[in-house]
Protein backbone atom coordinates (compact mmCIF):
# COMPACT_ATOMS: atom_id res chain seq x y z
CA UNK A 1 187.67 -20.52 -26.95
CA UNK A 2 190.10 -19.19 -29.65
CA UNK A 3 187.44 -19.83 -32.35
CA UNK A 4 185.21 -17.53 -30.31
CA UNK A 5 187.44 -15.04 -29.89
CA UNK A 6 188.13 -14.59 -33.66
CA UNK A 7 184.07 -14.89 -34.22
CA UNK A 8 183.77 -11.71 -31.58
CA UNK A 9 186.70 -10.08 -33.80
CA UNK A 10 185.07 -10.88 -37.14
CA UNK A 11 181.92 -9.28 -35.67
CA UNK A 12 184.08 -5.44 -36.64
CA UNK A 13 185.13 -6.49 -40.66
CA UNK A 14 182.56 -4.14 -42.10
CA UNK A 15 181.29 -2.09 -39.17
CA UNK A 16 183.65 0.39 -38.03
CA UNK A 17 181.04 1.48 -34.94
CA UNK A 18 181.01 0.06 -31.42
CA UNK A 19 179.57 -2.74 -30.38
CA UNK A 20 177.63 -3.39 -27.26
CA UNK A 21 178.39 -6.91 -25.29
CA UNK A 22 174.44 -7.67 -25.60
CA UNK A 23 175.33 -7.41 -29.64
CA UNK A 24 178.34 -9.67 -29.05
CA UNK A 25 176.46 -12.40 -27.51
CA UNK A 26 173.42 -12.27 -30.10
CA UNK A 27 175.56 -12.29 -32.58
CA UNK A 28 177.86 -15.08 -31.68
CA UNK A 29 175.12 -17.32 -29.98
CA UNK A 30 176.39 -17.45 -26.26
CA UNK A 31 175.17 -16.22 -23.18
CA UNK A 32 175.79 -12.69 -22.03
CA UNK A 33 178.29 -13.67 -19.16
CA UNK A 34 180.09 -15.38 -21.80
CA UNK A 35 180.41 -12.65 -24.04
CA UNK A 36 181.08 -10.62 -21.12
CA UNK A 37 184.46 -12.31 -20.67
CA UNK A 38 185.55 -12.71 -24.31
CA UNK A 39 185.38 -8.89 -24.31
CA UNK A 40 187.35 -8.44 -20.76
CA UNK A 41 189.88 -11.04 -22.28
CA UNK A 42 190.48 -8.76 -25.63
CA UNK A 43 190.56 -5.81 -24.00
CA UNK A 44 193.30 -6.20 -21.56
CA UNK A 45 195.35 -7.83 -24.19
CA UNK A 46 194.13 -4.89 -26.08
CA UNK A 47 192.35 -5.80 -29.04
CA UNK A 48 189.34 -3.91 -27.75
CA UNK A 49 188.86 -0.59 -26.55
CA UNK A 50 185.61 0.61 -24.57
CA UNK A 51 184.11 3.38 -25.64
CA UNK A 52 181.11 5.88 -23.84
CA UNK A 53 178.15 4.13 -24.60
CA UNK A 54 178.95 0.97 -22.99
CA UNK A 55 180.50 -0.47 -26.06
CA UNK A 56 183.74 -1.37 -27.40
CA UNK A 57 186.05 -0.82 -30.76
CA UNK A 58 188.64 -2.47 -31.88
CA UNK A 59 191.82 -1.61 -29.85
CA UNK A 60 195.39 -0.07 -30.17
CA UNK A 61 196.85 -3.85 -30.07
CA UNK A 62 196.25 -3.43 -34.15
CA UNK A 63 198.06 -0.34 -34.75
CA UNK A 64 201.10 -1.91 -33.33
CA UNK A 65 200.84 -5.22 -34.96
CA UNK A 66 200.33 -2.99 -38.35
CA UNK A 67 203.61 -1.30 -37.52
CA UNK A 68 205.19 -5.10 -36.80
CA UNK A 69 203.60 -6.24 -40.19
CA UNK A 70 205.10 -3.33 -42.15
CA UNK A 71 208.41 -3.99 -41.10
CA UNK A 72 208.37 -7.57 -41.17
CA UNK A 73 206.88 -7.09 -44.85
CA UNK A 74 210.00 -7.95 -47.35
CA UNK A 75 207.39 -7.13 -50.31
CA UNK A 76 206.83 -3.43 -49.64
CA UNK A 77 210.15 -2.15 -49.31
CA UNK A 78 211.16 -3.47 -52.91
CA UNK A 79 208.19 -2.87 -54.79
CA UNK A 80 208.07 0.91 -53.60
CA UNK A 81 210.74 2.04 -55.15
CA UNK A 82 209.31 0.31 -58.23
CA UNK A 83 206.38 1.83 -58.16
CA UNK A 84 207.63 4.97 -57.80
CA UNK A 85 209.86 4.53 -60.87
CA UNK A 86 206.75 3.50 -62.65
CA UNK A 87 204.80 7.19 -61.62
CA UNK A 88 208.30 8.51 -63.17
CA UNK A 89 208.05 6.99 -66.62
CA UNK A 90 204.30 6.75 -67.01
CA UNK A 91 202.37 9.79 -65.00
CA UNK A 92 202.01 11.64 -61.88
CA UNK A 93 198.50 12.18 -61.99
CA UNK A 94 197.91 8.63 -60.05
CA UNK A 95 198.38 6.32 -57.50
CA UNK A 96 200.31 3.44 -57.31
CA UNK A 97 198.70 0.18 -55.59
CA UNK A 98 200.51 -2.74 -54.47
CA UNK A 99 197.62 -5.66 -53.99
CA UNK A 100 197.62 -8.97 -52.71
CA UNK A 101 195.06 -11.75 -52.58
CA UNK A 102 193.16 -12.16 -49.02
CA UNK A 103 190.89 -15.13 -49.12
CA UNK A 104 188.27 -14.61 -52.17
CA UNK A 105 189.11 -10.84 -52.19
CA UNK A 106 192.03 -8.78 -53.43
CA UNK A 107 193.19 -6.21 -50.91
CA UNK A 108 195.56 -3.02 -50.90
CA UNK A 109 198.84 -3.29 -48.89
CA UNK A 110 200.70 -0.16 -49.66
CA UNK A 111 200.34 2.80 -52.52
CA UNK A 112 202.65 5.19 -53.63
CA UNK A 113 200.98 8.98 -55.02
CA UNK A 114 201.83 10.74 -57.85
CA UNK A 115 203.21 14.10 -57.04
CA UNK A 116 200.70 15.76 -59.65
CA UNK A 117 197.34 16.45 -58.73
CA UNK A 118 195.05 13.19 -59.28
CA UNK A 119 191.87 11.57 -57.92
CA UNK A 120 192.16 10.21 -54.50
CA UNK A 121 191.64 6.03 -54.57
CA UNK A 122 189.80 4.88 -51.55
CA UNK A 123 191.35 1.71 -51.96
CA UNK A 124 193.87 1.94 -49.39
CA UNK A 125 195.79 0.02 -47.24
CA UNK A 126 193.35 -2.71 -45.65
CA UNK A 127 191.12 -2.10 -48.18
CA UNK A 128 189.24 -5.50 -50.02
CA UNK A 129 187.79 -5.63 -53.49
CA UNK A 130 185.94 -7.74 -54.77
CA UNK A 131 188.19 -10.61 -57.07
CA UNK A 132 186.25 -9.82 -60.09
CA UNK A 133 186.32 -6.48 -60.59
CA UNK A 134 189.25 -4.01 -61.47
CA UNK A 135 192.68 -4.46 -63.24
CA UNK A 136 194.27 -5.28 -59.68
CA UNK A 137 191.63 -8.16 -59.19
CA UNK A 138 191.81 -9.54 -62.55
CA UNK A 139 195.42 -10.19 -62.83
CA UNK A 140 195.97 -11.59 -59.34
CA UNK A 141 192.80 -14.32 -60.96
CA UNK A 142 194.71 -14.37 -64.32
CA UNK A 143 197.93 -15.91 -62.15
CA UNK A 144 196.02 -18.43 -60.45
CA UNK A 145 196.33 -22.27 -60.54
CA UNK A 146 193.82 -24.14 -62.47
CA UNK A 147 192.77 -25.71 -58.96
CA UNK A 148 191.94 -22.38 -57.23
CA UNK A 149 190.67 -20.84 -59.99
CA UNK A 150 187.90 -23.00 -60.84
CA UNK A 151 187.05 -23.41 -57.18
CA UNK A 152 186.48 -19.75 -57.16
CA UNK A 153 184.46 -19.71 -59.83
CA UNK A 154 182.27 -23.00 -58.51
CA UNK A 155 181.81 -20.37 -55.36
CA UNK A 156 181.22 -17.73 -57.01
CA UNK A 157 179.74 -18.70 -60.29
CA UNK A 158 176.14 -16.15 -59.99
CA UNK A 159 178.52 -13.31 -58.79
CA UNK A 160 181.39 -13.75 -62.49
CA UNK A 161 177.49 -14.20 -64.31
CA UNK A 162 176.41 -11.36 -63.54
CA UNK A 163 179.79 -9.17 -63.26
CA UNK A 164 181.97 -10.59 -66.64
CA UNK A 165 178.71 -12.35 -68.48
CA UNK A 166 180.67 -15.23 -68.99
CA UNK A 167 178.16 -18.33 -69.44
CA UNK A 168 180.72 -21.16 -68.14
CA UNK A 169 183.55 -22.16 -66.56
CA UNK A 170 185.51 -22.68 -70.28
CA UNK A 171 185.10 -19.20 -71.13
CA UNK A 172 185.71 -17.87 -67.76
CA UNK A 173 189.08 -19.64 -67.90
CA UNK A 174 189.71 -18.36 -71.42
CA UNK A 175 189.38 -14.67 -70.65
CA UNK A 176 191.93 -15.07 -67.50
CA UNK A 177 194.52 -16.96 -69.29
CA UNK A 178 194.02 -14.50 -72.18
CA UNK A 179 195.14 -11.31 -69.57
CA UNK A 180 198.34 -13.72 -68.16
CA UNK A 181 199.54 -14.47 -71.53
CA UNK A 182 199.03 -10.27 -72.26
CA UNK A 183 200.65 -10.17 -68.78
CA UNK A 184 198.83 -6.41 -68.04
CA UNK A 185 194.89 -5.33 -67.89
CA UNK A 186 193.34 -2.40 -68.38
CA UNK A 187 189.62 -1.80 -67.03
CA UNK A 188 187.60 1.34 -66.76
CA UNK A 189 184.44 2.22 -64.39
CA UNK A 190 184.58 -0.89 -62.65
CA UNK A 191 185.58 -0.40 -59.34
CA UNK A 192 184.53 3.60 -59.19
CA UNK A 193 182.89 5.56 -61.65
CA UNK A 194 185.47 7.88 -64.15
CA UNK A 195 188.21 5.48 -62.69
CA UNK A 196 190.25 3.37 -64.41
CA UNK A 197 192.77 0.81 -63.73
CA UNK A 198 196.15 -0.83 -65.44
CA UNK A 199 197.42 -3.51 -63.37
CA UNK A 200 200.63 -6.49 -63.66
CA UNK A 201 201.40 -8.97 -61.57
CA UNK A 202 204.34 -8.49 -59.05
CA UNK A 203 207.80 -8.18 -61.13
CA UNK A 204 209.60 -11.17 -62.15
CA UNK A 205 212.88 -13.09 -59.74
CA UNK A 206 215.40 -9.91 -61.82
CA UNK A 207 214.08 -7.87 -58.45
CA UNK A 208 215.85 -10.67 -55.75
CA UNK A 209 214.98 -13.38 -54.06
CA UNK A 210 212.84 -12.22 -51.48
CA UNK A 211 210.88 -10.67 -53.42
CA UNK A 212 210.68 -13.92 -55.30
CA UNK A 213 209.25 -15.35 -52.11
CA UNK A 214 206.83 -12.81 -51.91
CA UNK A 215 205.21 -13.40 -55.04
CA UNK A 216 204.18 -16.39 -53.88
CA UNK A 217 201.28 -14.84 -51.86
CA UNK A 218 199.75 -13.79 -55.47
CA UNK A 219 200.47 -9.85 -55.82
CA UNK A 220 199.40 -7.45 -58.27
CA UNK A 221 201.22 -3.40 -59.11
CA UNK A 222 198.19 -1.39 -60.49
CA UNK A 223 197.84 2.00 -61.25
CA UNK A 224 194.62 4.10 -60.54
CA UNK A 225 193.71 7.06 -62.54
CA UNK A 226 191.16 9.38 -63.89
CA UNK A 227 189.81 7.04 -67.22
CA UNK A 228 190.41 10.13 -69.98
CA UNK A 229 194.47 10.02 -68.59
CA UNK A 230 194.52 6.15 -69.59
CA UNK A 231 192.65 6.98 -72.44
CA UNK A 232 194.76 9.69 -73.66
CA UNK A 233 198.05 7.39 -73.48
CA UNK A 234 196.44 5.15 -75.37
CA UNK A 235 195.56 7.56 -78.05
CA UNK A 236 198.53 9.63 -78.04
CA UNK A 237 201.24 7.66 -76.71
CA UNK A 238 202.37 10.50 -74.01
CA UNK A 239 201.41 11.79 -71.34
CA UNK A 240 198.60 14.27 -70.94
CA UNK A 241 198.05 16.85 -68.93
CA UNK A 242 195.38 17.25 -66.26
CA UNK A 243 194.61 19.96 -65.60
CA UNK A 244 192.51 20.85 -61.87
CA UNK A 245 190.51 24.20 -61.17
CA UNK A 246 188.58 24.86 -58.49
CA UNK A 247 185.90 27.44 -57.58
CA UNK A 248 185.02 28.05 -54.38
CA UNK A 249 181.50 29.92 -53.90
CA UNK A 250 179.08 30.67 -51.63
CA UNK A 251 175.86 28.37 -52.60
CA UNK A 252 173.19 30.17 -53.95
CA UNK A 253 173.80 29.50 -57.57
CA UNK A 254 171.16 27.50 -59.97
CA UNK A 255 172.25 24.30 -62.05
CA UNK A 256 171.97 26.02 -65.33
CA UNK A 257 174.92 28.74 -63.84
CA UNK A 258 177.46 26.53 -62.96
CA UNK A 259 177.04 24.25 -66.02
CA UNK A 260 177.44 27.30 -68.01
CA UNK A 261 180.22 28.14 -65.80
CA UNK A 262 181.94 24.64 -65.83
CA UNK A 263 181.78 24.86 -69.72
CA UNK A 264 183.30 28.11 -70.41
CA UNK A 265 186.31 27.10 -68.16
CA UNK A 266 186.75 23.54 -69.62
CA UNK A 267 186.71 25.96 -72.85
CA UNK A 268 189.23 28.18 -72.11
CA UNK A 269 191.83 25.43 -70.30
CA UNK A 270 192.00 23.56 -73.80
CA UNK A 271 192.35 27.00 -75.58
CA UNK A 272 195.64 27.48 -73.61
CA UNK A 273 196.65 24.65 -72.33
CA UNK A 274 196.13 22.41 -75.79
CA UNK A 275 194.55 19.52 -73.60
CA UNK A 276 191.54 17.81 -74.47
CA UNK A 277 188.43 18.49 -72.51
CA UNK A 278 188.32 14.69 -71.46
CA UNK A 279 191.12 15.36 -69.08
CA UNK A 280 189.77 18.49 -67.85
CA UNK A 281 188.64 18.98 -64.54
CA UNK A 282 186.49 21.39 -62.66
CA UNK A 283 184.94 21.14 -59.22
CA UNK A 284 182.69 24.13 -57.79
CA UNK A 285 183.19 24.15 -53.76
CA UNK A 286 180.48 25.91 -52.23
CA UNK A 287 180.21 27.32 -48.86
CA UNK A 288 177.22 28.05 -46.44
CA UNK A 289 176.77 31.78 -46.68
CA UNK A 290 177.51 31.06 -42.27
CA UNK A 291 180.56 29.58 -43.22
CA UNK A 292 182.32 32.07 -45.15
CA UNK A 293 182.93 35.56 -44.89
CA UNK A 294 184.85 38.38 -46.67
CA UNK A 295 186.78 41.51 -44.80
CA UNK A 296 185.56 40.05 -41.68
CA UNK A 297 181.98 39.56 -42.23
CA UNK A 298 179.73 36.55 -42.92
CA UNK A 299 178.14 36.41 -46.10
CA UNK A 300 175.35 35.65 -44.06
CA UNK A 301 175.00 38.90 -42.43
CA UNK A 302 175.44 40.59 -45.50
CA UNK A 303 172.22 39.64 -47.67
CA UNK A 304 170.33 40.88 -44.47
């Protein structure tokens, strides 16, 4: 029975919509009536919640064992105020991700924002990544035992092929040991376009001995940011700048105007603001001419 019930609950990882009990019982293999009373038992205990439409979502019973998790969590508590020290000396303009391994995935467990403005991760709490892409991913694989990490890569050999090229298990090895001895990676474009990544593992036994014990679960601090910020620290060895304007319209314009547009105020931020126009951003907002109106009257109504 308890293996069923988890099947019916593994049924939701990927599929935020409802199910219906008729999809419940396909899916698992058992008879309606069956899946009829899995469903009763998880929602009284309330792990599922019925929805219009004669089907059911997972329930409140997860928000509170969340909260219980978060508090019970002796990892989080430490390594946020590290990771906020490490927005301090680094940048504002990203996030701050503190990742653990879950099963042959790497997934987010808490992140701390820069107080600048910076590109919003989706890889928040809950959130799994794949374990061979990004510098979160990477270094958690990097701190592996020999054991583990060659059954991954047995399980997973097409997938590290195709992502890292690597042609066998010797030089698979070689490039992870190569990031632990570095004991940071840096990666660009691999887990979203323009982003990029510097991760470590979890900070050494200095930080207490719970947080020793925590370590043990294979953790990973990374930092998310736009790839010309990384970029430009590398270059420069400070911080740049990055700068954010945004013009809100009403649509109507062609792709030739708000190129030209784009380019003449890239142009004039790094005219005044000495930044280079890799860290420059611009985003155009536009509006239906029904959703927008000036002095109290649709743009809509005006063009009539």
């Amino acid at each position: 029975m308890a293996s069923r019930i988890l099947q019916v609950l593994a049924l939701f990882r990927g599929r935020p919509g409802p199910l219906t009990v008729e999809e419940i019982a396909r899916e698992t293999g058992v008879s309606q009536s069956s899946a009829y009373r899995d469903v009763q038992d998880l929602s009284r205990a309330g792990f599922l919640d019925p929805v219009m439409g004669a089907g059911y979502v997972l329930g409140p019973a997860f928000i509170e064992y969340d909260r219980l998790l978060r508090q019970g969590d002796t990892l989080i508590p430490l390594a946020s105020e590290i990771m906020r020290r490490l927005l301090d000396e680094t940048t504002q303009h990203a996030t701050a991700i503190l990742c653990r391994r879950y099963r042959d995935t790497v997934m987010c467990v808490h992140q701390e924002h820069g107080s600048a403005p910076h590109p919003i991760t989706t890889y928040e709490r809950g959130v799994a990544m794949p374990l061979f892409a990004g510098a979160s991913s990477k270094v958690i694989l990097a701190h592996l035992e020999d054991r583990a990490l060659k059954r991954i890569y047995l399980d997973n050999e097409d997938t590290i092929r195709a992502r890292l090229g690597h042609g066998d298990w010797n030089a698979f090895k070689a490039e992870v040991r190569n990031i632990r001895r570095a004991g940071v990676v840096e990666t660009a474009s691999e887990v979203a376009p323009g982003r990029a990544g510097v991760a470590a593992d979890t900070p050494p036994h200095r930080q207490g001995r719970r947080l020793r014990a925590a370590r043990r679960r294979g953790g990973a601090l990374s930092m998310s940011a736009a790839a010309a910020i990384v970029a430009g620290r590398n270059a420069h060895s400070r911080e740049t700048d990055m700068p954010e304007i945004y013009v809100h319209a009403v649509k109507g314009r062609s792709l030739e105007q708000k190129r030209a547009l784009i380019k003449d105020i890239t142009d004039a931020v790094v005219k005044n603001f000495s930044v280079p126009a890799e860290v420059v951003m611009v985003e155009i907002v536009e509006s239906e001419p029904t959703a927008k109106a000036k002095g109290g009257v649709l743009f809509s109504e005006m063009r009539r």
